[in-house]
N, C-alpha and C. Protein backbone atom coordinates (compact mmCIF):
# COMPACT_ATOMS: atom_id res chain seq x y z
N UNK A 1 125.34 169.80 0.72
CA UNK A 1 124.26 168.85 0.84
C UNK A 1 122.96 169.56 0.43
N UNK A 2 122.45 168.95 -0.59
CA UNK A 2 120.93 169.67 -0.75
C UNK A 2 119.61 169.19 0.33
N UNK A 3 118.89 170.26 0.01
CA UNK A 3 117.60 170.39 1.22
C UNK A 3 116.88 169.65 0.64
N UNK A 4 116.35 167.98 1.39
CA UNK A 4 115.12 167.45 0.69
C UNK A 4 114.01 167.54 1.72
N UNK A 5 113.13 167.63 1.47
CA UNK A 5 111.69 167.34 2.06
C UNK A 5 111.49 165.74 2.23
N UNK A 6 110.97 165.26 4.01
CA UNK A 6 110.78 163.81 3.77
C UNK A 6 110.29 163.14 2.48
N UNK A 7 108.84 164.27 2.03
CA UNK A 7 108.28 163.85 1.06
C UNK A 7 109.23 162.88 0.17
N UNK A 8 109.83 163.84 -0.29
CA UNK A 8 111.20 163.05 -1.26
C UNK A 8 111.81 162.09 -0.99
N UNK A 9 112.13 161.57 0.30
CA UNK A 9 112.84 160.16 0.02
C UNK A 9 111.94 159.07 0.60
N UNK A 10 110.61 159.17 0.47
CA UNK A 10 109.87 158.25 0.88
C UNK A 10 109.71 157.85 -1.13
N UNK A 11 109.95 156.57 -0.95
CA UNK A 11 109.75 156.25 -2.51
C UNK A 11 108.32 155.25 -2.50
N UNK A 12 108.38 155.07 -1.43
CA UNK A 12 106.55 153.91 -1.36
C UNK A 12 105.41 155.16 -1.39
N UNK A 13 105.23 155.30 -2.68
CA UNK A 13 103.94 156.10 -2.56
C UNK A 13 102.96 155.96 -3.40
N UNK A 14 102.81 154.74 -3.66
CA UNK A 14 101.36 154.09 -4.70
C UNK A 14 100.57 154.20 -3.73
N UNK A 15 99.26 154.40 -4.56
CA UNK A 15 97.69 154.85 -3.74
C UNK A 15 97.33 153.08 -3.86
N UNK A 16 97.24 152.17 -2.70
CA UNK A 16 96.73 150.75 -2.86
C UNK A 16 94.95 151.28 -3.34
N UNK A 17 93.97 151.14 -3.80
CA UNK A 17 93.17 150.45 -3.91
C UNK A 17 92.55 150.69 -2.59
N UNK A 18 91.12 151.13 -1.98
CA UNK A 18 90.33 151.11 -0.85
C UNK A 18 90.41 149.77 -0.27
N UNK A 19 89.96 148.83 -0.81
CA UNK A 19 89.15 147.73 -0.70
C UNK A 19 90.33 146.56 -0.28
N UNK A 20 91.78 147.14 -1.02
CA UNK A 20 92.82 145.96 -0.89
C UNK A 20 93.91 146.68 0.08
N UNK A 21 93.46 148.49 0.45
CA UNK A 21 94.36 148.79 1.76
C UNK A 21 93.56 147.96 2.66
N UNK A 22 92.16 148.15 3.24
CA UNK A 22 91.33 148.10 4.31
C UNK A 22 92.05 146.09 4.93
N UNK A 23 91.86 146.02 3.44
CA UNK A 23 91.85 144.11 3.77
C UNK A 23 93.36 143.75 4.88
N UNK A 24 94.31 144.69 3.85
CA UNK A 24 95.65 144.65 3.62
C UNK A 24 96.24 144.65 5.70
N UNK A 25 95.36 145.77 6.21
CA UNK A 25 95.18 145.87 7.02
C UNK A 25 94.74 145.07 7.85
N UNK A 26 93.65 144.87 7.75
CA UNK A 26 92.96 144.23 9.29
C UNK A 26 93.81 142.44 8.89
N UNK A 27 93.86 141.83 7.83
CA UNK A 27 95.03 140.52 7.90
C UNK A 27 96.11 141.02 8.48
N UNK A 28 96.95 141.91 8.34
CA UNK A 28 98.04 141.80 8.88
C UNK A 28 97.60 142.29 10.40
N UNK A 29 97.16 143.22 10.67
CA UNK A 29 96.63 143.56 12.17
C UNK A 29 96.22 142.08 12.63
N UNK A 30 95.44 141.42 12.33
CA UNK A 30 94.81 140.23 13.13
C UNK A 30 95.95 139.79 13.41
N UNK A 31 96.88 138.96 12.09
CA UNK A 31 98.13 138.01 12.39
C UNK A 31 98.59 138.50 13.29
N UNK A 32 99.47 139.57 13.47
CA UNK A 32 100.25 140.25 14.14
C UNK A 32 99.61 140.14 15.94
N UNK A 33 98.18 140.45 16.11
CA UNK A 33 97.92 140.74 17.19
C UNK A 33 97.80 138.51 17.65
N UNK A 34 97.31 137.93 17.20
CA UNK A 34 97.35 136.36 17.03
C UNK A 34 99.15 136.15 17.67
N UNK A 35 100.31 136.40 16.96
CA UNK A 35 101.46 136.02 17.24
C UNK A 35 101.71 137.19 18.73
N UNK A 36 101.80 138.21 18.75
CA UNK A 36 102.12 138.75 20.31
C UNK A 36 101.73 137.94 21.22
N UNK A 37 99.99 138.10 20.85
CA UNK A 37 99.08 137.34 22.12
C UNK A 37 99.79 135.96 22.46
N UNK A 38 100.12 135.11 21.68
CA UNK A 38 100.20 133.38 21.55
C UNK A 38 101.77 133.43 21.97
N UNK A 39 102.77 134.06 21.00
CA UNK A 39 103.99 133.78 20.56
C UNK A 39 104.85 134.11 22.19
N UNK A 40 104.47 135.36 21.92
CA UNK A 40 105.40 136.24 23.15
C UNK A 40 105.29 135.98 24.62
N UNK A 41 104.58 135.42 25.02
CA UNK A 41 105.20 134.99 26.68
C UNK A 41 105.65 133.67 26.51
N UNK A 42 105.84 132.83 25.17
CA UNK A 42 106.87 132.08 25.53
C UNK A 42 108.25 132.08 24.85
N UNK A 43 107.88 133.61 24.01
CA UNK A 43 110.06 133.87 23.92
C UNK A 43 110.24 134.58 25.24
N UNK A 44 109.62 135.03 25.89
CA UNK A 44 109.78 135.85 27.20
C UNK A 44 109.99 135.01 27.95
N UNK A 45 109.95 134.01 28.29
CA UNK A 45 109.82 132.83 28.87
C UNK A 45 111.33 132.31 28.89
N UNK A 46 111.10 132.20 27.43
CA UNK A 46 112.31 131.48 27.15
C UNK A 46 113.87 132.55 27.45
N UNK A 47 113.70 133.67 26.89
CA UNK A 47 114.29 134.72 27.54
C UNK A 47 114.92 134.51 28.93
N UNK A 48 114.05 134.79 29.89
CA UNK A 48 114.14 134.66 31.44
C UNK A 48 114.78 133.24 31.90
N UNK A 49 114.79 132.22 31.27
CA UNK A 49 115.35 130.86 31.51
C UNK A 49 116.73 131.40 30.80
N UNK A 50 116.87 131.77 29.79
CA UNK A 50 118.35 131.50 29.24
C UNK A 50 119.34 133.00 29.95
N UNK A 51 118.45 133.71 30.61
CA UNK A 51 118.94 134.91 32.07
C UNK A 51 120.17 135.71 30.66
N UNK A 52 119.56 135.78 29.71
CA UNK A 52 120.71 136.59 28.50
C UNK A 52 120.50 138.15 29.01
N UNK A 53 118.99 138.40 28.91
CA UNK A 53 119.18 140.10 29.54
C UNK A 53 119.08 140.36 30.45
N UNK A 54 119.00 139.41 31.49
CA UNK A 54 118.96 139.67 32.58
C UNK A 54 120.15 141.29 33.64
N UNK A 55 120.75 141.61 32.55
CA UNK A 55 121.55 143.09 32.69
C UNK A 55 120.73 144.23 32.90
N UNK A 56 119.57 143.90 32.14
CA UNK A 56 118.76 145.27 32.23
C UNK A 56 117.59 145.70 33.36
N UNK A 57 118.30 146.51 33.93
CA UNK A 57 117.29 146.89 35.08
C UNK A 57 116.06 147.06 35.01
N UNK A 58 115.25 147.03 36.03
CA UNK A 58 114.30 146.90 36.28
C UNK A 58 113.42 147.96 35.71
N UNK A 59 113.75 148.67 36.26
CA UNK A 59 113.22 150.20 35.96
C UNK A 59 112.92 150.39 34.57
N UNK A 60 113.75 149.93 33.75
CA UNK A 60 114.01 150.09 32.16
C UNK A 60 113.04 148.92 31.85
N UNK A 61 112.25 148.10 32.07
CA UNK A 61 111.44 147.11 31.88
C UNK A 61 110.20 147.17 31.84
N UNK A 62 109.25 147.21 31.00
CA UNK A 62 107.62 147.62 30.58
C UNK A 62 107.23 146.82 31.52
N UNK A 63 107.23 145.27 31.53
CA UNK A 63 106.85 144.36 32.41
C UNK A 63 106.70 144.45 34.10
N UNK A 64 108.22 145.51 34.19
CA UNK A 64 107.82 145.69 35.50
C UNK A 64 107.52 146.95 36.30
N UNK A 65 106.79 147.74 35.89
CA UNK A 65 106.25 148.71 36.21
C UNK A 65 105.45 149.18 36.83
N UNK A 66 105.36 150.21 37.97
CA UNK A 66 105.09 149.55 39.37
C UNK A 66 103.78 150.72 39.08
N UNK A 67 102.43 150.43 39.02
CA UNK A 67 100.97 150.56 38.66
C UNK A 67 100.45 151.36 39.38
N UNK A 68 101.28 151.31 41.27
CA UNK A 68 100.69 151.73 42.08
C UNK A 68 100.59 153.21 42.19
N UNK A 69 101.16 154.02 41.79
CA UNK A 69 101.15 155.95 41.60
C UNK A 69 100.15 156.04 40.81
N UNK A 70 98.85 155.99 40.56
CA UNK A 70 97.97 156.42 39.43
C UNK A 70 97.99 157.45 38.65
N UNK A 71 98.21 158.73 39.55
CA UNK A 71 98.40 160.38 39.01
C UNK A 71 99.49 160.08 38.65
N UNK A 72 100.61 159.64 38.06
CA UNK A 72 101.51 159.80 37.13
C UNK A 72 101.03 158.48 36.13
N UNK A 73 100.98 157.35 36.71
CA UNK A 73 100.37 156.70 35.89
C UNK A 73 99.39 157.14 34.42
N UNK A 74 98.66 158.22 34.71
CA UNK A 74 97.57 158.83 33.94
C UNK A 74 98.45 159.27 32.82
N UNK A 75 99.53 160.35 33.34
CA UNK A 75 100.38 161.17 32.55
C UNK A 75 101.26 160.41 31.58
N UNK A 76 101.64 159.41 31.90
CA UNK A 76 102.53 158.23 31.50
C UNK A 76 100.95 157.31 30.12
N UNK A 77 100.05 156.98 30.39
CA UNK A 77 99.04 156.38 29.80
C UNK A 77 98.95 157.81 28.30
N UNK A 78 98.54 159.11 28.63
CA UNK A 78 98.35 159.77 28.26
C UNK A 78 99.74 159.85 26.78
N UNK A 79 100.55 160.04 27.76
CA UNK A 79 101.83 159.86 27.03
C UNK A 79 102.70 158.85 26.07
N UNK A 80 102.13 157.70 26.61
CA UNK A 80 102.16 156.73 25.58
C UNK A 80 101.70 156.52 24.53
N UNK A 81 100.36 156.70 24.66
CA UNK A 81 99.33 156.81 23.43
C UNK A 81 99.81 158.04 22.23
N UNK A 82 100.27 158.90 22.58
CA UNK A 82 101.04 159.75 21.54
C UNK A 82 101.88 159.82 21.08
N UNK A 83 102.65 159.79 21.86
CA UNK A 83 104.06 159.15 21.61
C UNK A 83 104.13 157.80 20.50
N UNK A 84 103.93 156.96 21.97
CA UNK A 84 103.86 155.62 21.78
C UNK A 84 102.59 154.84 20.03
N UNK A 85 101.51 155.28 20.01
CA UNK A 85 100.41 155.15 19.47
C UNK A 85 100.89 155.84 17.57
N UNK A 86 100.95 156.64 17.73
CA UNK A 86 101.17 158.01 16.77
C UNK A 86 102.68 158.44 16.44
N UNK A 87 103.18 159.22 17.08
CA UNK A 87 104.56 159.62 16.38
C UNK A 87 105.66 158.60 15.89
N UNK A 88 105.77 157.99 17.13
CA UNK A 88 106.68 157.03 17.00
C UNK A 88 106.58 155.92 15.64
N UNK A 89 104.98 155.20 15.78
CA UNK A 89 105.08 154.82 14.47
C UNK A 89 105.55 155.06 13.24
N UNK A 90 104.79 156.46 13.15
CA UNK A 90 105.24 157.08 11.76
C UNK A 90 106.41 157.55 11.13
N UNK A 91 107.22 157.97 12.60
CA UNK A 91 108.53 157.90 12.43
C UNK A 91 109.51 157.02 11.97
N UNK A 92 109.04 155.46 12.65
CA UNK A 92 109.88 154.58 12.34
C UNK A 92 109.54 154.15 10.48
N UNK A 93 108.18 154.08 10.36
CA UNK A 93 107.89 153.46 8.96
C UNK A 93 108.33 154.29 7.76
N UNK A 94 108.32 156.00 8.17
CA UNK A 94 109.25 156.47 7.21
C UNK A 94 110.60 156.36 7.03
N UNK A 95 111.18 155.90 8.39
CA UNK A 95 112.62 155.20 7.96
C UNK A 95 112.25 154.16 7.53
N UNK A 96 111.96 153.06 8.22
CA UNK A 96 112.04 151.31 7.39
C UNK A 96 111.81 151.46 6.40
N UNK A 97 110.40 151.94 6.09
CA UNK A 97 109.53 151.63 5.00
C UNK A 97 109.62 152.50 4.02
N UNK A 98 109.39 153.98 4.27
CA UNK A 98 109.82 154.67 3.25
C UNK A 98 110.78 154.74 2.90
N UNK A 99 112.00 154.97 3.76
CA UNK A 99 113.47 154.96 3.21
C UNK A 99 114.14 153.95 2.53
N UNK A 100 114.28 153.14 3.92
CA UNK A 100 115.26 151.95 3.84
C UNK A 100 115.02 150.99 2.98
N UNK A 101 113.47 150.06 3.36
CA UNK A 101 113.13 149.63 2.35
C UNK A 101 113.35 149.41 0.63
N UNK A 102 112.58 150.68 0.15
CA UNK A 102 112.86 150.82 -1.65
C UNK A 102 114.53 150.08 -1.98
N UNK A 103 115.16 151.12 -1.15
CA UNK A 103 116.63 151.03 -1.21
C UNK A 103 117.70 149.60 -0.85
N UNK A 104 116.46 148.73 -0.37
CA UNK A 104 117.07 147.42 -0.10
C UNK A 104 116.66 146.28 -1.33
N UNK A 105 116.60 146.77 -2.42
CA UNK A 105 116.63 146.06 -3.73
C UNK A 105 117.54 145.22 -4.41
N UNK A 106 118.51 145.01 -3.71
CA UNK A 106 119.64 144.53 -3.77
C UNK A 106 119.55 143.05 -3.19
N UNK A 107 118.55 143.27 -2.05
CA UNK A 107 118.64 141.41 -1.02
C UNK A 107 117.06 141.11 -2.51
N UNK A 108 116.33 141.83 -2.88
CA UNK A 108 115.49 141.07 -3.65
C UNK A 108 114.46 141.06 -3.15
N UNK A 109 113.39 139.47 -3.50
CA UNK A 109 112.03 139.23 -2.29
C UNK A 109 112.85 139.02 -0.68
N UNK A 110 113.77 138.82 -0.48
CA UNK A 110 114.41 139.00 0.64
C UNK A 110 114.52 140.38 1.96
N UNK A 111 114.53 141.20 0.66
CA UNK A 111 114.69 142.70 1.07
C UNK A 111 113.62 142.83 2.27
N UNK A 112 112.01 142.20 2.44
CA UNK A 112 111.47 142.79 3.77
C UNK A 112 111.83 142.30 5.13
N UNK A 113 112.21 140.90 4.46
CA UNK A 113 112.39 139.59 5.78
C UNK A 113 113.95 140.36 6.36
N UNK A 114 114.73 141.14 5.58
CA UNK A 114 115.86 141.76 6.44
C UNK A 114 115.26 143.12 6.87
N UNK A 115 114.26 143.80 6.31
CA UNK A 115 114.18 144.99 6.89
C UNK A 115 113.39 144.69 8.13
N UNK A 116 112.66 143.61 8.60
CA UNK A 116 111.62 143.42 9.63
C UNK A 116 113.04 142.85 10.81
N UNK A 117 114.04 142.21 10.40
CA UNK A 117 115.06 141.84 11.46
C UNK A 117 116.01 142.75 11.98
N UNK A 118 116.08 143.88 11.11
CA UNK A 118 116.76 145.53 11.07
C UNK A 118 115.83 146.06 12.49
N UNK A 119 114.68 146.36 12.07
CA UNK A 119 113.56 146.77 12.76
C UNK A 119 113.22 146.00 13.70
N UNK A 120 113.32 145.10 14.32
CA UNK A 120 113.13 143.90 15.56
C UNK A 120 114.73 144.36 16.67
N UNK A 121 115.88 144.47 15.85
CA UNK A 121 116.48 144.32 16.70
C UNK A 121 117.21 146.25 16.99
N UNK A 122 116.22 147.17 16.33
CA UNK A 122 116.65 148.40 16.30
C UNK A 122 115.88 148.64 18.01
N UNK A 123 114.81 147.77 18.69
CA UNK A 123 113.86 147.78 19.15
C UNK A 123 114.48 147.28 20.69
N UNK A 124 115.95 147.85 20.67
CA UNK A 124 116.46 147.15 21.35
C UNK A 124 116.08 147.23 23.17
N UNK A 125 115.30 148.25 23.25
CA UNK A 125 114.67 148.20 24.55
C UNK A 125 114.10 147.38 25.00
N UNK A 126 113.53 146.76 23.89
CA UNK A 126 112.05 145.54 24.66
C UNK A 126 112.86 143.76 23.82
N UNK A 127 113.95 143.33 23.92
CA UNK A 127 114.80 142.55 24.06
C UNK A 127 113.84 141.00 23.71
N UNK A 128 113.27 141.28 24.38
CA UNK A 128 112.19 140.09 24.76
C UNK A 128 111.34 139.57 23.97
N UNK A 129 111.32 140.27 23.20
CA UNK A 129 110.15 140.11 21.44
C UNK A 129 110.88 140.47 20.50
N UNK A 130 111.82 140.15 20.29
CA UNK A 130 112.73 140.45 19.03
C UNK A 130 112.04 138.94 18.03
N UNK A 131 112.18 137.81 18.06
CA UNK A 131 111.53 136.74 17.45
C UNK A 131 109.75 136.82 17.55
N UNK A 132 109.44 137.52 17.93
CA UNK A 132 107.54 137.56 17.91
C UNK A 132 107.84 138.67 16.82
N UNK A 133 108.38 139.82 17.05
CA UNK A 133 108.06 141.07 16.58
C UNK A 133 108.61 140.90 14.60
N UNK A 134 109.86 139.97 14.48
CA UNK A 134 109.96 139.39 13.59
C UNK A 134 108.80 138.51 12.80
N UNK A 135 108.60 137.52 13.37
CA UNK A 135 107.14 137.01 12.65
C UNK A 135 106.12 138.08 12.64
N UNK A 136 105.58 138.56 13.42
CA UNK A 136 104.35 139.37 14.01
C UNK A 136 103.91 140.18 12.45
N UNK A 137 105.39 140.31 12.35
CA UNK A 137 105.78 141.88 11.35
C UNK A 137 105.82 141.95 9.71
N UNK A 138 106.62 140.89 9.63
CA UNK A 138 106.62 139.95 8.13
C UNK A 138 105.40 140.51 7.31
N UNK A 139 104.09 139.75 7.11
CA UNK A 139 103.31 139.69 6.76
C UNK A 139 103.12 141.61 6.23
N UNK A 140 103.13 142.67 7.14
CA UNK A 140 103.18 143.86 6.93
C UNK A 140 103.97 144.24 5.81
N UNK A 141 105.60 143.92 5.98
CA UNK A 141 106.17 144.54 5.58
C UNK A 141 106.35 144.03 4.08
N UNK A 142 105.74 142.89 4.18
CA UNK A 142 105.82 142.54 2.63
C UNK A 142 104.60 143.01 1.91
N UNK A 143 103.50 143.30 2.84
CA UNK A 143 102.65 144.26 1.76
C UNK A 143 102.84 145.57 1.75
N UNK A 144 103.66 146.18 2.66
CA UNK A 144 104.40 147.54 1.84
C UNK A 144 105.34 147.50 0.64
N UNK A 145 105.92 146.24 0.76
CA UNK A 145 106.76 145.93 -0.38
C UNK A 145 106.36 145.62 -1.48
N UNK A 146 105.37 145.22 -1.37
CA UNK A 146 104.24 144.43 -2.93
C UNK A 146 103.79 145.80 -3.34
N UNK A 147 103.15 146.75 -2.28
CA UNK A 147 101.97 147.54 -3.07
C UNK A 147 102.66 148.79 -3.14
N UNK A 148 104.02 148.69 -2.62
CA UNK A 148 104.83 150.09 -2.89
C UNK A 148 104.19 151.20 -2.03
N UNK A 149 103.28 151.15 -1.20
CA UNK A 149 102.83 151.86 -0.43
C UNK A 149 102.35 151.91 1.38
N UNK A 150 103.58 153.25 1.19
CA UNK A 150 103.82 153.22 3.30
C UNK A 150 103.02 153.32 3.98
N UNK A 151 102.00 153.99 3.53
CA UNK A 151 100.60 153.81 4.57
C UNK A 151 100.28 152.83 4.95
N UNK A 152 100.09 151.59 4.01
CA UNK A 152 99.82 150.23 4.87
C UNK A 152 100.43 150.10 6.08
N UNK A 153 102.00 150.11 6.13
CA UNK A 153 103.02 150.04 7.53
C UNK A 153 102.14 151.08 8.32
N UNK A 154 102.05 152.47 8.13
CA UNK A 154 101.94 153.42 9.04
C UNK A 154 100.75 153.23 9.71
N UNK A 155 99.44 153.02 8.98
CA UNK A 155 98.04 152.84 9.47
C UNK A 155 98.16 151.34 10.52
N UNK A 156 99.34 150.22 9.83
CA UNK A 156 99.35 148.59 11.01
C UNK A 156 99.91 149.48 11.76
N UNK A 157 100.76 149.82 11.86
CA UNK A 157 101.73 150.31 13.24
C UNK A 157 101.28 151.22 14.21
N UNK A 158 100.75 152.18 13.71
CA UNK A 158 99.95 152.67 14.78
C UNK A 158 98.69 151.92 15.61
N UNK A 159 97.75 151.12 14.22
CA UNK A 159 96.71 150.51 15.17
C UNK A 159 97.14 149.23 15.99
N UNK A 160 98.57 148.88 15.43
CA UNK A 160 99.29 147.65 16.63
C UNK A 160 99.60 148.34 17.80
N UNK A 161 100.42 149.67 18.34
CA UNK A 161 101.08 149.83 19.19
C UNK A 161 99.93 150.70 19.70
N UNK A 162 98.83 150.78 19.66
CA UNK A 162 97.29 151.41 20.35
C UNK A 162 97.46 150.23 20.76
N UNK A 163 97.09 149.07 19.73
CA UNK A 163 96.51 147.74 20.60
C UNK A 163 97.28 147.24 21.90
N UNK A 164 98.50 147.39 21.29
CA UNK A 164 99.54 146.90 22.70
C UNK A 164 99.22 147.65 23.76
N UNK A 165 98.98 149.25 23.26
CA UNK A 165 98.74 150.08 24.93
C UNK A 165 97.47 149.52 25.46
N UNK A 166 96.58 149.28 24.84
CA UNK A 166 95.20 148.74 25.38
C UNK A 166 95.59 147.36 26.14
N UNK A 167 96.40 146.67 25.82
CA UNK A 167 96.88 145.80 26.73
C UNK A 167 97.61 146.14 27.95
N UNK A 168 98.45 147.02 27.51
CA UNK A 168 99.32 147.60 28.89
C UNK A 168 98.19 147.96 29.97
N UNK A 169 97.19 149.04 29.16
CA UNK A 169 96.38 149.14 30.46
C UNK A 169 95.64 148.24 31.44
N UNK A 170 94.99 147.32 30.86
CA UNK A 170 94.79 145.83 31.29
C UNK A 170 95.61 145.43 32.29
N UNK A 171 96.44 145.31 31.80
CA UNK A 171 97.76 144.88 32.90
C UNK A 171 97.64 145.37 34.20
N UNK A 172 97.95 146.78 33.69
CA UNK A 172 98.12 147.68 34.71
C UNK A 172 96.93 148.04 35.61
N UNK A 173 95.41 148.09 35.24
CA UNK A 173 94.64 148.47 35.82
C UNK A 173 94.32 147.79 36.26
């Protein structure tokens, strides 16, 4: 097996344009944050009525997470945001997006609408937004697909899953 560098199998690497990343961005950031906010407590909703995951414990559940320990709370906040905010994103978009993506040329203009349902249901922890995170997502992944370039995904994904923690804290605080 030869030694590649990620570099190498990320094939989305056109430079978009300042003016048509920035845009590229804050549309899909808005949509995206528009469908969570609106969409998602009523597939969650709908979720909890049809009792399908109801298998998964509690503990394992963002929703129910008990606020009251603050000093770990902190560590956990702290921890998310890096994790959660930063690595994780970038991790995933160089698989979807850099990898998988290019290589799904075969489904066609089709190719993002399956890589965003790949990616919804890879997500299998949070059960509950698999249909938000699908729409939410769309719009992104087809402008990584148009402009051939992963940064768009990487720069939405991180400033989505900040935004979500900024909600978690809300919640929680």
């Amino acid at each position: 097996m030869e030694n590649k560098k990620i570099k190498d199998i990320i094939l989305y690497k056109n430079r978009t344009p300042k003016k048509k990343f920035v845009l590229s961005i804050i549309i899909t950031l808005v949509f995206a944050l528009i469908v969570f906010v609106f969409l998602e407590p009523f597939e969650s909703k709908l979720w909890n009525y049809l009792k399908i995951f109801d298998f998964i414990p509690d503990w394992y559940r963002m929703d129910k997470i008990d606020s009251q320990d603050y000093n770990s709370m902190k560590i956990i906040v702290v921890l998310f945001y890096f994790l959660n905010g930063i690595w994780a994103p970038v991790v995933e978009e160089i698989y979807f997006r850099g990898y998988l993506l290019p290589r799904m040329g075969v489904f066609g203009k089709f190719a993002p609408l399956l890589n965003v349902i790949l990616f919804s249901l890879y997500h299998f922890h949070e059960p509950r937004q698999i249909f938000t995170r699908i729409i939410a997502l769309v719009p992104m992944v087809y402008s990584v697909w148009k402009n051939r370039d992963i940064k768009i995904g990487i720069f939405m994904h991180c400033l989505l899953n900040l935004c979500g923690g900024i909600g978690m804290l809300i919640i929680l605080f």
